[in-house]
C-alpha atoms as a PDB file:
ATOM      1  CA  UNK A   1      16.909 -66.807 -11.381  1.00  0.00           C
ATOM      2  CA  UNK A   2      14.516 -64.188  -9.545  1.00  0.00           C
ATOM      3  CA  UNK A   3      13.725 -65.063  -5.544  1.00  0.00           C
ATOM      4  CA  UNK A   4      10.359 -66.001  -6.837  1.00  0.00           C
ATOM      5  CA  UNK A   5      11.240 -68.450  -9.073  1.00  0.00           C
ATOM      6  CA  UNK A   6      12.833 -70.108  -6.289  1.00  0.00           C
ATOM      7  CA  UNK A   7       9.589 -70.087  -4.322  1.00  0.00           C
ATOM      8  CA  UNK A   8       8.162 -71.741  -7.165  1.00  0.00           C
ATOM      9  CA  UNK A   9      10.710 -73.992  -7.800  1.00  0.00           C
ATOM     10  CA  UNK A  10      10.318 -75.178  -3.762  1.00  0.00           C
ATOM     11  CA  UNK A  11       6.329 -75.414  -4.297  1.00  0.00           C
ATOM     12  CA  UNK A  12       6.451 -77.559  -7.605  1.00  0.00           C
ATOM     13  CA  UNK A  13       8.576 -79.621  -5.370  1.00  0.00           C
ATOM     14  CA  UNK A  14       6.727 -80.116  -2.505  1.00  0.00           C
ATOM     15  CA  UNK A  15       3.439 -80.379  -4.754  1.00  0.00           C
ATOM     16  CA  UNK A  16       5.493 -83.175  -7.051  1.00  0.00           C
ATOM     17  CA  UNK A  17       5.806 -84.977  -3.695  1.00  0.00           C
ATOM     18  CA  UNK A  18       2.429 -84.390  -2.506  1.00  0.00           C
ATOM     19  CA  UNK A  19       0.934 -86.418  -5.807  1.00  0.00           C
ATOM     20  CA  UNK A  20       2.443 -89.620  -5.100  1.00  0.00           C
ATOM     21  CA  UNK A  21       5.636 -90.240  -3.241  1.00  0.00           C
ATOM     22  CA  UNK A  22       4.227 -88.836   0.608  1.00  0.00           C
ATOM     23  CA  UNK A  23       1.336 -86.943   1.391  1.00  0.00           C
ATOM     24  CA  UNK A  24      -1.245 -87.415  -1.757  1.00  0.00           C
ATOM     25  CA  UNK A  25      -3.532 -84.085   0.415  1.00  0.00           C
ATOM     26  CA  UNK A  26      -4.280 -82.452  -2.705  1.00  0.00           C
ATOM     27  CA  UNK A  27      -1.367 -79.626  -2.446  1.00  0.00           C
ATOM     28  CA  UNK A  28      -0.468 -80.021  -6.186  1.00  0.00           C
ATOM     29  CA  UNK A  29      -3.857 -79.626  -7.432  1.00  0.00           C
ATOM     30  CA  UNK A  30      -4.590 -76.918  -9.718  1.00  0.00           C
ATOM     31  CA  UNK A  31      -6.602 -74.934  -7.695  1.00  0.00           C
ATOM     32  CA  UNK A  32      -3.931 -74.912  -4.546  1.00  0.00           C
ATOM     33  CA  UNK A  33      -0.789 -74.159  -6.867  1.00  0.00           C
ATOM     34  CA  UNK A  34      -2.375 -71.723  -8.742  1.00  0.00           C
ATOM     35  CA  UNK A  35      -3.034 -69.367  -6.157  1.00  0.00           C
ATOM     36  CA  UNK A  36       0.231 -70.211  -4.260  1.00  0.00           C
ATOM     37  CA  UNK A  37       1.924 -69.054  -7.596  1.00  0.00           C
ATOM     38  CA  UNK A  38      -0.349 -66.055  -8.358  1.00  0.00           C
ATOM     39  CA  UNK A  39       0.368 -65.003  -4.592  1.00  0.00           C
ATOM     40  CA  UNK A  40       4.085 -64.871  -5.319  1.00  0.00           C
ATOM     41  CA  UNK A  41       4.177 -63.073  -8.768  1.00  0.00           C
ATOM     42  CA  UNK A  42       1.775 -61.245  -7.097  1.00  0.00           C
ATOM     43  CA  UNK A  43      -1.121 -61.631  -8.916  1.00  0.00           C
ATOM     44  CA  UNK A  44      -2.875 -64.112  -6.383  1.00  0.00           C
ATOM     45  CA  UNK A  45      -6.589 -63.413  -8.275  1.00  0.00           C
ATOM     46  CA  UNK A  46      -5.243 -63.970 -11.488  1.00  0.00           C
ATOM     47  CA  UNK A  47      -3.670 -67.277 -10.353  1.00  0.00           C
ATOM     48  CA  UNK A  48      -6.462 -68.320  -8.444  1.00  0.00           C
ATOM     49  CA  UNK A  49      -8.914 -67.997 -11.485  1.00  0.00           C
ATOM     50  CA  UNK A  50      -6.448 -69.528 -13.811  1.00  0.00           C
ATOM     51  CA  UNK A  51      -5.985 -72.594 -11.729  1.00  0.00           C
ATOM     52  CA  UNK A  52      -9.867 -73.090 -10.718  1.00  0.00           C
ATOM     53  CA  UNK A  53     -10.306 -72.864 -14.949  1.00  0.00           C
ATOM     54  CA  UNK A  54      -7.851 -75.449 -14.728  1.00  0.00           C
ATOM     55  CA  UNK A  55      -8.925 -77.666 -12.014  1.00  0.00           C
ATOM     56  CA  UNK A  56     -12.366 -78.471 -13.796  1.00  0.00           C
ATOM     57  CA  UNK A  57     -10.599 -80.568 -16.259  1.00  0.00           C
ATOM     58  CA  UNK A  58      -8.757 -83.389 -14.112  1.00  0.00           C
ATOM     59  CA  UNK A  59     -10.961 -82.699 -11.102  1.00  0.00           C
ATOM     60  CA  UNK A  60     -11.819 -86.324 -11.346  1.00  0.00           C
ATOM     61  CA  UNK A  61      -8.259 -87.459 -12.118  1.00  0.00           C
ATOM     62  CA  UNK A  62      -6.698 -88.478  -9.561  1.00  0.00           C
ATOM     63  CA  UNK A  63      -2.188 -90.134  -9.435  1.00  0.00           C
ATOM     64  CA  UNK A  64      -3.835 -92.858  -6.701  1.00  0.00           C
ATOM     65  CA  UNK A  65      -2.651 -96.368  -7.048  1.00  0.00           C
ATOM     66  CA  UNK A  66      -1.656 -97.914 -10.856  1.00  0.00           C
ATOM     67  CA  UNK A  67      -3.200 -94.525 -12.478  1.00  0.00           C
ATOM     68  CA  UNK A  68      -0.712 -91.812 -13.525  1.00  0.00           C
ATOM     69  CA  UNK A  69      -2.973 -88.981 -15.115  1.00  0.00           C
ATOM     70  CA  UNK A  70      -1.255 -85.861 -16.468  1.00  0.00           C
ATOM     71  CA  UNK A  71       0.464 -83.747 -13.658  1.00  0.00           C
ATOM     72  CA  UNK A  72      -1.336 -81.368 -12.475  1.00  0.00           C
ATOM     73  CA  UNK A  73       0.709 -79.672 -10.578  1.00  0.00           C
ATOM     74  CA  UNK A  74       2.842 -78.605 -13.373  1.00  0.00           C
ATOM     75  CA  UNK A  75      -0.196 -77.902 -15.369  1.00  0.00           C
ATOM     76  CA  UNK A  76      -0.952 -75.484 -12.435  1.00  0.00           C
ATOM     77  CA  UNK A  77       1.855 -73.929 -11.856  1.00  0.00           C
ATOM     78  CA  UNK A  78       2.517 -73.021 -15.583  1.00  0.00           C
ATOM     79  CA  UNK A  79      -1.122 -72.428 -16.092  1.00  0.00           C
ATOM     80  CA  UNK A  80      -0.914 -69.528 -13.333  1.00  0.00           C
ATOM     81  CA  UNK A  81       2.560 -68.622 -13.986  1.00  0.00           C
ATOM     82  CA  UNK A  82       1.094 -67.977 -17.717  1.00  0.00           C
ATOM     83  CA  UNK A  83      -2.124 -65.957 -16.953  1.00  0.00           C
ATOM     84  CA  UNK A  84       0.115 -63.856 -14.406  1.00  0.00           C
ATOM     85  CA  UNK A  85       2.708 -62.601 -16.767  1.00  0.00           C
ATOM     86  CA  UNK A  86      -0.491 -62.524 -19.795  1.00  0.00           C
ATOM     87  CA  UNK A  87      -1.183 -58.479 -19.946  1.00  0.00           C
ATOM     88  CA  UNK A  88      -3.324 -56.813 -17.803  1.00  0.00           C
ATOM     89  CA  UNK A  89      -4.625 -54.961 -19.891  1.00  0.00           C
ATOM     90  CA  UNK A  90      -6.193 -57.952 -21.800  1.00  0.00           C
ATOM     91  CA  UNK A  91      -8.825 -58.891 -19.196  1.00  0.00           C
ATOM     92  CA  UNK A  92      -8.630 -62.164 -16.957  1.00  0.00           C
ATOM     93  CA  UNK A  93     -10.528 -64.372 -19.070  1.00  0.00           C
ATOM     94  CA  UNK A  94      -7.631 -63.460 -22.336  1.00  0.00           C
ATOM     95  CA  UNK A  95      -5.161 -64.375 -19.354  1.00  0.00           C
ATOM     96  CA  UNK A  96      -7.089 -67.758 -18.426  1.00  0.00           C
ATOM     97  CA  UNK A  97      -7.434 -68.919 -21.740  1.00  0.00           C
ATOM     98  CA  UNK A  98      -3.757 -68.079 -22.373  1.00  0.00           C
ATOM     99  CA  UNK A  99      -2.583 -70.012 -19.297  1.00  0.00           C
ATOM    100  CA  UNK A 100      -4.732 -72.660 -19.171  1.00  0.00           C
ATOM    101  CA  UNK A 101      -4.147 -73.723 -22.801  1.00  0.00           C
ATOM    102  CA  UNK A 102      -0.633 -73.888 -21.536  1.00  0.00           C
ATOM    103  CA  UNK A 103      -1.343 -75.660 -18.277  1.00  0.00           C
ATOM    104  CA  UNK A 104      -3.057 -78.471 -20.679  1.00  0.00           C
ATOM    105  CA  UNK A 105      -0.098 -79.155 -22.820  1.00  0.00           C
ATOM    106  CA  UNK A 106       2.251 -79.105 -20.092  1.00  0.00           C
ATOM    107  CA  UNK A 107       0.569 -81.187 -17.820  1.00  0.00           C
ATOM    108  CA  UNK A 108       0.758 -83.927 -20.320  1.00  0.00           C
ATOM    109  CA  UNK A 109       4.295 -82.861 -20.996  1.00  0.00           C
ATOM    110  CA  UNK A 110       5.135 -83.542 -17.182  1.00  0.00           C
ATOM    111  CA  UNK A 111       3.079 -86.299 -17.345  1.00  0.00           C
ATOM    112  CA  UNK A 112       5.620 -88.170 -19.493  1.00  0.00           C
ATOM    113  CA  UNK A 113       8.391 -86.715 -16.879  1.00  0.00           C
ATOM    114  CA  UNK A 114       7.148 -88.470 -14.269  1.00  0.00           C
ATOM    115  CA  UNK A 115       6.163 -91.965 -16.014  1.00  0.00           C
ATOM    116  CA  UNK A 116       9.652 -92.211 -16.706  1.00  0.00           C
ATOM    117  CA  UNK A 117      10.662 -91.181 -13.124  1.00  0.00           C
ATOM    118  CA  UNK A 118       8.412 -94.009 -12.453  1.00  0.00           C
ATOM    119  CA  UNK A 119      10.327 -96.342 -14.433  1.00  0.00           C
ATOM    120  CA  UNK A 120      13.657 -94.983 -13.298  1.00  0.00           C
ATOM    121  CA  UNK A 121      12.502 -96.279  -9.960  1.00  0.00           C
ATOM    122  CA  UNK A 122      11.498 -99.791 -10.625  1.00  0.00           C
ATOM    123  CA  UNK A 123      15.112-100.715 -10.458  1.00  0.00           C
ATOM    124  CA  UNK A 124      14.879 -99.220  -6.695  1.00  0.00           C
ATOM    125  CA  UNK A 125      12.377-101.538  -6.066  1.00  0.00           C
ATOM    126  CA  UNK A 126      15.451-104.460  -7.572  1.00  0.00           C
ATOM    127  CA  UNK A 127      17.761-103.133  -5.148  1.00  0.00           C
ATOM    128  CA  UNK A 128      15.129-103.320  -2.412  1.00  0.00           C
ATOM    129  CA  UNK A 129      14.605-107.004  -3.296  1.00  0.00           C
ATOM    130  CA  UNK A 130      18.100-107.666  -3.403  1.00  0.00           C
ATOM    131  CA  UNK A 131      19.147-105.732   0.613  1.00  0.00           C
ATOM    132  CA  UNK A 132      16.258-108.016   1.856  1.00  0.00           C
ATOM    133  CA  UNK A 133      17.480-111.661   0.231  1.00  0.00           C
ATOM    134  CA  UNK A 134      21.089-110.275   1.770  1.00  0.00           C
ATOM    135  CA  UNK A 135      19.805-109.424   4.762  1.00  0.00           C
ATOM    136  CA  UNK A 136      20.321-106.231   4.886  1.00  0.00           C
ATOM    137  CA  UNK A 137      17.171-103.874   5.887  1.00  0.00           C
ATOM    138  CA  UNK A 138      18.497-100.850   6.620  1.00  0.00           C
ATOM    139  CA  UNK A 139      19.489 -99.636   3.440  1.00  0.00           C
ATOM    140  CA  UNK A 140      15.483 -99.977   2.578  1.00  0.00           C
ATOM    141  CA  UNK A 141      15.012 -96.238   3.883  1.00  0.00           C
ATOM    142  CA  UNK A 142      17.748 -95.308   2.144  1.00  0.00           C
ATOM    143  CA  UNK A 143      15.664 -96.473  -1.589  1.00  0.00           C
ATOM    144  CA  UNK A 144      12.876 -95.059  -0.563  1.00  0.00           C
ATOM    145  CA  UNK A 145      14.281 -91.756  -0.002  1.00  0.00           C
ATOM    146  CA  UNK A 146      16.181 -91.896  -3.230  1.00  0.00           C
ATOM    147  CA  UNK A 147      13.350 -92.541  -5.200  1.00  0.00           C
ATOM    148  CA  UNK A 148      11.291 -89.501  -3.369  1.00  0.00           C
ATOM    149  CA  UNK A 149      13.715 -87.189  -4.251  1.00  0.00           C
ATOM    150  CA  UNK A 150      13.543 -88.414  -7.837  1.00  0.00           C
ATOM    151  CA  UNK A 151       9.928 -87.606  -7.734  1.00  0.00           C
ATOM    152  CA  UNK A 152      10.550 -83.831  -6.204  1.00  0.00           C
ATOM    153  CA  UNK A 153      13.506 -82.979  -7.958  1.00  0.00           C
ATOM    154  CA  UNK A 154      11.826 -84.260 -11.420  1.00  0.00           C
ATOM    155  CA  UNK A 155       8.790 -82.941 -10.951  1.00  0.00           C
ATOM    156  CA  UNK A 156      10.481 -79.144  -9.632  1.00  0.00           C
ATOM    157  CA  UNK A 157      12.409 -79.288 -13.019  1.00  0.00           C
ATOM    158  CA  UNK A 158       9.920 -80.023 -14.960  1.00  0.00           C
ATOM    159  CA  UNK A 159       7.289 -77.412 -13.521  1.00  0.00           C
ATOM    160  CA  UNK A 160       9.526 -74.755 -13.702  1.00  0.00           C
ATOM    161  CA  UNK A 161      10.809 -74.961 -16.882  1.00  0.00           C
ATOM    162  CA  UNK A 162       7.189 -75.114 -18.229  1.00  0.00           C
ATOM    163  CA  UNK A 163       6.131 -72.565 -15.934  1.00  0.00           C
ATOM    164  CA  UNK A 164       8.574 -70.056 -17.113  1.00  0.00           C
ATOM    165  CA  UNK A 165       8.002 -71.155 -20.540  1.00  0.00           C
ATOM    166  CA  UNK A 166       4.538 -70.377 -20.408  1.00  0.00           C
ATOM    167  CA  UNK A 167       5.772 -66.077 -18.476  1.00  0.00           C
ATOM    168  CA  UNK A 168       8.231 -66.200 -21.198  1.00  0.00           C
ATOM    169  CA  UNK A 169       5.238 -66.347 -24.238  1.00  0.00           C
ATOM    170  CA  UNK A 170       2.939 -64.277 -22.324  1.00  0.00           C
ATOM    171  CA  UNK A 171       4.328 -61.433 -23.173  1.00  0.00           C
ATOM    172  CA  UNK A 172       4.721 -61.939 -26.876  1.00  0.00           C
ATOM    173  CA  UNK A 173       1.303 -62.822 -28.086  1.00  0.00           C
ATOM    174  CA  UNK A 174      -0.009 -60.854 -30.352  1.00  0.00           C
ATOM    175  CA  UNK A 175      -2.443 -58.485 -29.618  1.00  0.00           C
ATOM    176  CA  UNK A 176      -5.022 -58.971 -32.133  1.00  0.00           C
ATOM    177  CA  UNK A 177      -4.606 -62.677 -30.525  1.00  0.00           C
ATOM    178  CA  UNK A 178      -6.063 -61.391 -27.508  1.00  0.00           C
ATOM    179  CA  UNK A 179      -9.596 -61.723 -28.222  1.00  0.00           C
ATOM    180  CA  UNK A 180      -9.606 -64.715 -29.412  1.00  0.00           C
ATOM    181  CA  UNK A 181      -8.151 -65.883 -26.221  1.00  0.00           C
ATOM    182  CA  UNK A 182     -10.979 -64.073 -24.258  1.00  0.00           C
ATOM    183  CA  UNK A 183     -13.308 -66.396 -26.626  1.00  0.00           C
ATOM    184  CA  UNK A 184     -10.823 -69.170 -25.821  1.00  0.00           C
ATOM    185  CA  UNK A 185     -11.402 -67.750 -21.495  1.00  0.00           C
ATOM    186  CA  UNK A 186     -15.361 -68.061 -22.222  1.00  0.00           C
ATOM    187  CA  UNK A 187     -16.046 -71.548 -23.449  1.00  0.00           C
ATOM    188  CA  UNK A 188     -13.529 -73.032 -20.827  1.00  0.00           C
ATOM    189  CA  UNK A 189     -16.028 -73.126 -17.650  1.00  0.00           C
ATOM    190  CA  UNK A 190     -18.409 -74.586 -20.088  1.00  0.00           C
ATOM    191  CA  UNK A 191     -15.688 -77.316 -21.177  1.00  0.00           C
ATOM    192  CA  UNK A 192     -14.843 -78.162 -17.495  1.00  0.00           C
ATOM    193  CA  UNK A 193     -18.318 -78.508 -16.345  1.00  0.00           C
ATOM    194  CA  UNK A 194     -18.834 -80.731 -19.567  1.00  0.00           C
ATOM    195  CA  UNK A 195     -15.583 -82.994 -18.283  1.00  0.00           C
ATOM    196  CA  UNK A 196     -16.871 -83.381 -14.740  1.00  0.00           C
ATOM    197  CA  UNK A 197     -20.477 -83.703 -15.732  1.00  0.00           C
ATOM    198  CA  UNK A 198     -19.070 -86.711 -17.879  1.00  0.00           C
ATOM    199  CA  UNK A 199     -17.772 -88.376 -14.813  1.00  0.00           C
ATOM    200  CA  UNK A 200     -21.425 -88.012 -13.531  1.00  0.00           C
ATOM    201  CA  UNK A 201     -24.415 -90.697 -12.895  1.00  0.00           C
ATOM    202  CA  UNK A 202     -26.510 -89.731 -15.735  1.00  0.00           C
ATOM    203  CA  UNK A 203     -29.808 -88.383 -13.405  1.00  0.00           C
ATOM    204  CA  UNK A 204     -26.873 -86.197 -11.387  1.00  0.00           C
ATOM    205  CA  UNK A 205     -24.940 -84.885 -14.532  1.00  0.00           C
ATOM    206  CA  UNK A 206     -28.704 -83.397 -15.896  1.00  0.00           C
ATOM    207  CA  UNK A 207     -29.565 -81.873 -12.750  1.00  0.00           C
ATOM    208  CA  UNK A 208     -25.823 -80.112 -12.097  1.00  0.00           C
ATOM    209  CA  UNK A 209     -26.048 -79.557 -15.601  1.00  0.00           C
ATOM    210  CA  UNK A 210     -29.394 -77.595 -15.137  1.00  0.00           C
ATOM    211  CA  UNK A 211     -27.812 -75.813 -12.426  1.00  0.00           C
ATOM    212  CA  UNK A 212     -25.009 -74.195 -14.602  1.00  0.00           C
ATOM    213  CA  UNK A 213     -27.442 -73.456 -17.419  1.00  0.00           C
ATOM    214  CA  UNK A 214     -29.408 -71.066 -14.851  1.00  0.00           C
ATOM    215  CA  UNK A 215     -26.591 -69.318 -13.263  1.00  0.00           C
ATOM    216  CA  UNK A 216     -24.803 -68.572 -16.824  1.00  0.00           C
ATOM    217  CA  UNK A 217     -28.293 -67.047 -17.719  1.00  0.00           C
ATOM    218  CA  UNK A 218     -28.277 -64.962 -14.807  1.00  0.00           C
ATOM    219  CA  UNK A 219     -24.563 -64.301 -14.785  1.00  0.00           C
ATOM    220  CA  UNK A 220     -25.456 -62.852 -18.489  1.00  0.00           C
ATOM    221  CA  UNK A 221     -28.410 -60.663 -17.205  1.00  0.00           C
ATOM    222  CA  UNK A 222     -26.412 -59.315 -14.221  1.00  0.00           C
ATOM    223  CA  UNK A 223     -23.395 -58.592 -17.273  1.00  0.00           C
ATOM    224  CA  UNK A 224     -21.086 -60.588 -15.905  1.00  0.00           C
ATOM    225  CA  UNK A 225     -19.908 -62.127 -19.312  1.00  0.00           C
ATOM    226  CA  UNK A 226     -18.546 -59.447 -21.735  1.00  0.00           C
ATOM    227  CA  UNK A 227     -20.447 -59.013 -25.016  1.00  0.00           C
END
């Protein structure tokens, strides 16, 4: 395994931690990994765009409490992982589409990962039950540790295999593929806004909406879409 495969391998860690066992500050969003990734393949811009594509889509999703969305983290990491190894010569919004369809299917992948690390540690939460009614405290820290490195060590596993899953296809799509991907690049900002405009009051989804329909006009006059 390359030396940057282990840095991602530390950062899907840290970031499977982040969503729910210690920190829950938003380190394993999309948007965060994805740079962190492109920035060690070195392709920080690609990995940036390919995890703000991402981020749009679970924005409002959020592993807090009862809720276990799809992991994003994972779908980060193998969203950018994906759009970095994606040709350059395709353009970034082939590369987005690429890795961000991949980020989607492996965040719900992951997602499964870590509802059954979940379960896994409801019989922690037995053996917690049981120290206490023997009086014995100490070995609560103990359980609670366990069961965090359950969560990083899953969720590490689990990012990087999909991660490198996603590098390891890059590089053998088709190229006549690669424009439909670019189509596939194009309609996700419009998707994403459409997810978190859906999450909206109605009178503030119409007005945000409004907002996006004048700056893709004037991102089209200024040629900022390709044709």
């Amino acid at each position: 395994m390359s030396r940057e495969w282990l840095w991602i391998g530390g950062l899907a860690a840290l970031a499977a931690l982040d969503r729910t066992a210690i920190l829950q500050a938003g380190l394993g969003r999309p948007l965060v990994v994805g740079a962190a990734v492109g920035w060690i393949l070195g392709r920080p811009e690609t990995g940036l765009w390919a995890g703000a594509l991402l981020e749009m889509f679970w924005l409002y999703d959020l592993p807090v409490g009862a809720a276990v969305p799809p992991d994003e983290a994972a779908a980060g990491i193998a969203a950018a992982a994906g759009a970095c190894a994606f040709p350059e010569g395709a353009g970034p919004w082939a590369a987005g589409g690429y890795g961000v369809l991949l980020g989607l299917a492996a965040g719900l992948l992951a997602g499964r990962v870590d509802q059954g690390v979940r379960r896994w540690n409801d019989g922690l939460a037995e053996r917690a039950r049981e120290r206490l009614a023997a009086g014995q405290p100490a070995h609560l820290g103990r359980l609670v540790a366990l069961g965090a490195l359950r969560f990083g060590a899953a969720g590490a596993l689990a990012a990087v295999g999909l991660g490198a899953a996603a590098a390891w296809g890059a590089g053998r799509v088709p190229v006549p593929a690669h424009r439909g991907l670019e189509l596939v690049g194009l309609t996700l900002p419009v998707l994403g806004a459409a997810a978190c405009l859906g999450r909206l009051p109605a009178g503030r989804g119409t007005g945000w909406f409004l907002v996006g329909a004048a700056a893709g006009a004037g991102g089209q006059r200024a040629g900022l879409w390709p044709r």
